[in-house]
Protein backbone atom coordinates (compact mmCIF):
# COMPACT_ATOMS: atom_id res chain seq x y z
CA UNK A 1 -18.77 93.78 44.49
CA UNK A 2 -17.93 92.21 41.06
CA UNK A 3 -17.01 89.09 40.13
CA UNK A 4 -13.29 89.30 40.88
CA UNK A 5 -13.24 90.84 44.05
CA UNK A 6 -16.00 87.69 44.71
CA UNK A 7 -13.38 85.27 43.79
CA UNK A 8 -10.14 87.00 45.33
CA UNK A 9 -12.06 86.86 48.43
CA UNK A 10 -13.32 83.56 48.53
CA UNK A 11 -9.79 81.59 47.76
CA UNK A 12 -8.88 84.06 51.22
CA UNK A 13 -11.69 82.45 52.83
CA UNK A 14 -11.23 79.23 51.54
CA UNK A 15 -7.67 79.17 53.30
CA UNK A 16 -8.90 80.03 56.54
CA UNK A 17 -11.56 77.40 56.47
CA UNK A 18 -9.32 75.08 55.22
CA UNK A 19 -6.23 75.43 57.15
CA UNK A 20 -5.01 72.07 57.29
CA UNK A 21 -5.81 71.12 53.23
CA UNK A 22 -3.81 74.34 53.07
CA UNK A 23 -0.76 73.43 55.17
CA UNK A 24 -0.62 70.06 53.71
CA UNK A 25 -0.73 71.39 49.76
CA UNK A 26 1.90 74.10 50.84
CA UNK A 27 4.07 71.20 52.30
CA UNK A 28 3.79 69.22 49.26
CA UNK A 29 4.53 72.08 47.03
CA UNK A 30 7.69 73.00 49.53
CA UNK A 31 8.75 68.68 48.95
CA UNK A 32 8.10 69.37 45.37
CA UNK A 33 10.55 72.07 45.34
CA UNK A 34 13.09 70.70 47.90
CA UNK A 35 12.79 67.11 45.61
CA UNK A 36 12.96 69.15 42.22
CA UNK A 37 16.69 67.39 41.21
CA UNK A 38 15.85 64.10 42.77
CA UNK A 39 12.26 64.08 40.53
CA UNK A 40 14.18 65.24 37.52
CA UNK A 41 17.12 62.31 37.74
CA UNK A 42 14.03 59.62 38.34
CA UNK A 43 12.21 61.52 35.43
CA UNK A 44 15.69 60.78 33.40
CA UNK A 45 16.07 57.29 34.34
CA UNK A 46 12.43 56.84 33.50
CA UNK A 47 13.49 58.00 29.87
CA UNK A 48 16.27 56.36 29.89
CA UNK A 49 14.34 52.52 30.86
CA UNK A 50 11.78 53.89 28.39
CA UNK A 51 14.42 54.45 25.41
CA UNK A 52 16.05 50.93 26.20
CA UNK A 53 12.61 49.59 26.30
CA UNK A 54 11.81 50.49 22.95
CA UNK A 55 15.39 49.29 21.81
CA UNK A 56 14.97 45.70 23.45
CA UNK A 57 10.88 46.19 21.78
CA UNK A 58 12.82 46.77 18.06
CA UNK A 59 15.39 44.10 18.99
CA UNK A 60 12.61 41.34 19.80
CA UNK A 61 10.96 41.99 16.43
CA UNK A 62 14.00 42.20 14.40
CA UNK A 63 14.50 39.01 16.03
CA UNK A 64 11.20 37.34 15.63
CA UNK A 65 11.48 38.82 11.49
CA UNK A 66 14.85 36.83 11.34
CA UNK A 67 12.98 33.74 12.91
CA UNK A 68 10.62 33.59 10.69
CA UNK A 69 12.58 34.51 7.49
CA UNK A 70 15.08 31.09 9.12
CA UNK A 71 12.06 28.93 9.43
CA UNK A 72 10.45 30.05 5.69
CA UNK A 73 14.30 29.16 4.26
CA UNK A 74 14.60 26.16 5.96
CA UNK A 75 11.69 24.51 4.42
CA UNK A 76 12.61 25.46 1.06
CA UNK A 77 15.80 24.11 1.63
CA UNK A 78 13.95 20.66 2.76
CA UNK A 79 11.70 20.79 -0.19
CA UNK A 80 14.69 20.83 -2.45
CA UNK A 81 16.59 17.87 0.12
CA UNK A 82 13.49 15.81 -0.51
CA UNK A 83 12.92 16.87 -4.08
CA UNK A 84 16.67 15.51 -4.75
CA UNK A 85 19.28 18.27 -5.31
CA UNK A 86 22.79 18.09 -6.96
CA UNK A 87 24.83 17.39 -4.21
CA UNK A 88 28.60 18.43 -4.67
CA UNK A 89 31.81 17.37 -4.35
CA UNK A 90 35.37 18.81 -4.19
CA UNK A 91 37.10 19.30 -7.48
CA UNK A 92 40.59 18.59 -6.72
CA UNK A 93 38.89 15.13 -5.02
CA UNK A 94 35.50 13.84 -6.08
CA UNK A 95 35.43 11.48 -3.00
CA UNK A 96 35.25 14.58 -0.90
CA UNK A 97 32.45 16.73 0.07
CA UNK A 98 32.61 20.58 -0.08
CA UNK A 99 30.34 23.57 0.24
CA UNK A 100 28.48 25.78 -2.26
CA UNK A 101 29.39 29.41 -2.40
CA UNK A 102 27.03 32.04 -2.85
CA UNK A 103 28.22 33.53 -6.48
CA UNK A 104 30.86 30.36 -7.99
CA UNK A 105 29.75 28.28 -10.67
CA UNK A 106 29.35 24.51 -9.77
CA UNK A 107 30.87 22.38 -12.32
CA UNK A 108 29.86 19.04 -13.92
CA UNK A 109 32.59 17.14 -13.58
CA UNK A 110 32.80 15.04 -16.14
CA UNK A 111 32.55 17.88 -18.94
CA UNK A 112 34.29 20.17 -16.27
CA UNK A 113 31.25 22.64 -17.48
CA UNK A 114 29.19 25.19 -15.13
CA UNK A 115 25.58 23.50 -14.56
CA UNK A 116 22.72 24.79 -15.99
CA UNK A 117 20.47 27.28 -14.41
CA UNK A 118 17.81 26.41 -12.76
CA UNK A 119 19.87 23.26 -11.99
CA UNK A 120 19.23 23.03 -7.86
CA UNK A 121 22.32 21.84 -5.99
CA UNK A 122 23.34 21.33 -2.62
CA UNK A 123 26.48 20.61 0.04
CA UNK A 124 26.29 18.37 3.38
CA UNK A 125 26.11 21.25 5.21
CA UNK A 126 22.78 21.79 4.62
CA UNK A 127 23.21 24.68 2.21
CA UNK A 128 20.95 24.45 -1.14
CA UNK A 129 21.30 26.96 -3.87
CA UNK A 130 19.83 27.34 -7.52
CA UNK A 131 21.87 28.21 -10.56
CA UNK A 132 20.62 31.43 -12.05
CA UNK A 133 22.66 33.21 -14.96
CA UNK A 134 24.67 36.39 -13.37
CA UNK A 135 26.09 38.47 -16.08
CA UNK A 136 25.96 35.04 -18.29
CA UNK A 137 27.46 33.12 -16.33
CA UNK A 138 25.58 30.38 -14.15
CA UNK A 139 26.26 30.64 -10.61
CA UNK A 140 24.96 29.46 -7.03
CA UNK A 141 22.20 32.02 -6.06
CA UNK A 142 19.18 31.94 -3.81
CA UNK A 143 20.60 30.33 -1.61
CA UNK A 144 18.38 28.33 1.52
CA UNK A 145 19.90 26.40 4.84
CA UNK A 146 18.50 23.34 6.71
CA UNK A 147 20.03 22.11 10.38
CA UNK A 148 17.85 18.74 9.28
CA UNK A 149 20.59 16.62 9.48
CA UNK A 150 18.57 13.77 8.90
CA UNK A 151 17.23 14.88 5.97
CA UNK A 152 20.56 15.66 4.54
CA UNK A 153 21.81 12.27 5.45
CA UNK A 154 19.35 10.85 3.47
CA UNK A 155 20.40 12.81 0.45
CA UNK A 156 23.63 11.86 0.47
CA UNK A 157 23.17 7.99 1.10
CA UNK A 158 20.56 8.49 -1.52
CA UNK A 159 24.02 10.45 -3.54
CA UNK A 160 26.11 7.50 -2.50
CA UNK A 161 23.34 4.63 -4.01
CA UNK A 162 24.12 6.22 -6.99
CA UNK A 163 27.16 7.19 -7.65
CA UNK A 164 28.10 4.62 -9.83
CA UNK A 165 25.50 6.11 -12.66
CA UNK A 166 25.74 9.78 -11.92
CA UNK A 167 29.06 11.52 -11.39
CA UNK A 168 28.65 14.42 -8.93
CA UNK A 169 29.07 18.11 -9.75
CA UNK A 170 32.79 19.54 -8.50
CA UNK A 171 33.13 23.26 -6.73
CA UNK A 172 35.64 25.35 -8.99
C-alpha cells in the first residue's frame, strides 16, 4: 500500500470513527451554504462601516489639523493685539470701525496713502493682517484671527486713549 491509498483510507476511517464531528462539520458547511447571501450582505455592511470608519478616521484628523492650525493663528493674532497693531477705521467715517480684507490696501488717512509693509494692522473683529507688497502694491496679507474679545477691547480703548495724537488708518 503506498502512501496515498494510506491516506484515502484513513480520512474513510476517520469518518466512521468520527461520526458525529462529521455530521456536525457537514451541517455547518450545509448553514454555510444555505447562509451564503445573508454572510455576503453582513460581509458588505462590514465594508461598508469599515469605509465610513476610515472617512469619520480622515474627518477627525482633518479636524484636529484645522484645530491646531486655529489655535497656532490665534496666538499670533494675540501677539500682534498685545504688541499694538494699527487698528482701522472706515474711510467714508473715521469714527467708525470696519474690517480688513485679505488683498486691499489700508490707507493712512491723513495722507490718504497705502501703509507701509510690514506695517501690522488690525479690525475689532479680531482679524490682524500684515502689509506685504503684492505686485507693488502694499496690501493686507497673512492674515491671523482671535475670538479674545478681551484682548481686542483692550486694543481699542488703548486706540481710543489715543486718538487725539494718532489718526487711525481708513479701509479703501
Amino acid at each position: 500500500m503506498d502512501f496515498k491509498d494510506y491516506q484515502a483510507q484513513s480520512k474513510s476511517h476517520w469518518i466512521k470513527r468520527n461520526p458525529i464531528s462529521s455530521a456536525a462539520i457537514a451541517l455547518m458547511v450545509l448553514a454555510g451554504a444555505a447562509n451564503y447571501s445573508t454572510i455576503s450582505q453582513n460581509m458588505q455592511a462590514t465594508g461598508r462601516v469599515r469605509e465610513k470608519a476610515m472617512e469619520h478616521s480622515e474627518f477627525n484628523q482633518q479636524l484636529q489639523a484645522t484645530s491646531l492650525f486655529v489655535e497656532q493663528q490665534a496666538e499670533i493674532a494675540e501677539q500682534r493685539y498685545s504688541e499694538g497693531c494699527v487698528l482701522v477705521v472706515a474711510s467714508n467715517d473715521p469714527t467708525k470701525f470696519t474690517s480688513l480684507t485679505e488683498g486691499q490696501p489700508v490707507l493712512d488717512s491723513v495722507r490718504n496713502v497705502p501703509l507701509p509693509a510690514g506695517t501690522v494692522v488690525c479690525d475689532v473683529f479680531g482679524n490682524t493682517a500684515r502689509i506685504v507688497s503684492l505686485d507693488g502694491q502694499p496690501v493686507a496679507s497673512e492674515f491671523a484671527y482671535t475670538g479674545n474679545k478681551q484682548l481686542v477691547d483692550d486694543a481699542i480703548a488703548a486706540s481710543n486713549a489715543a486718538d487725539a495724537e494718532i489718526n487711525q488708518p481708513n479701509i479703501e
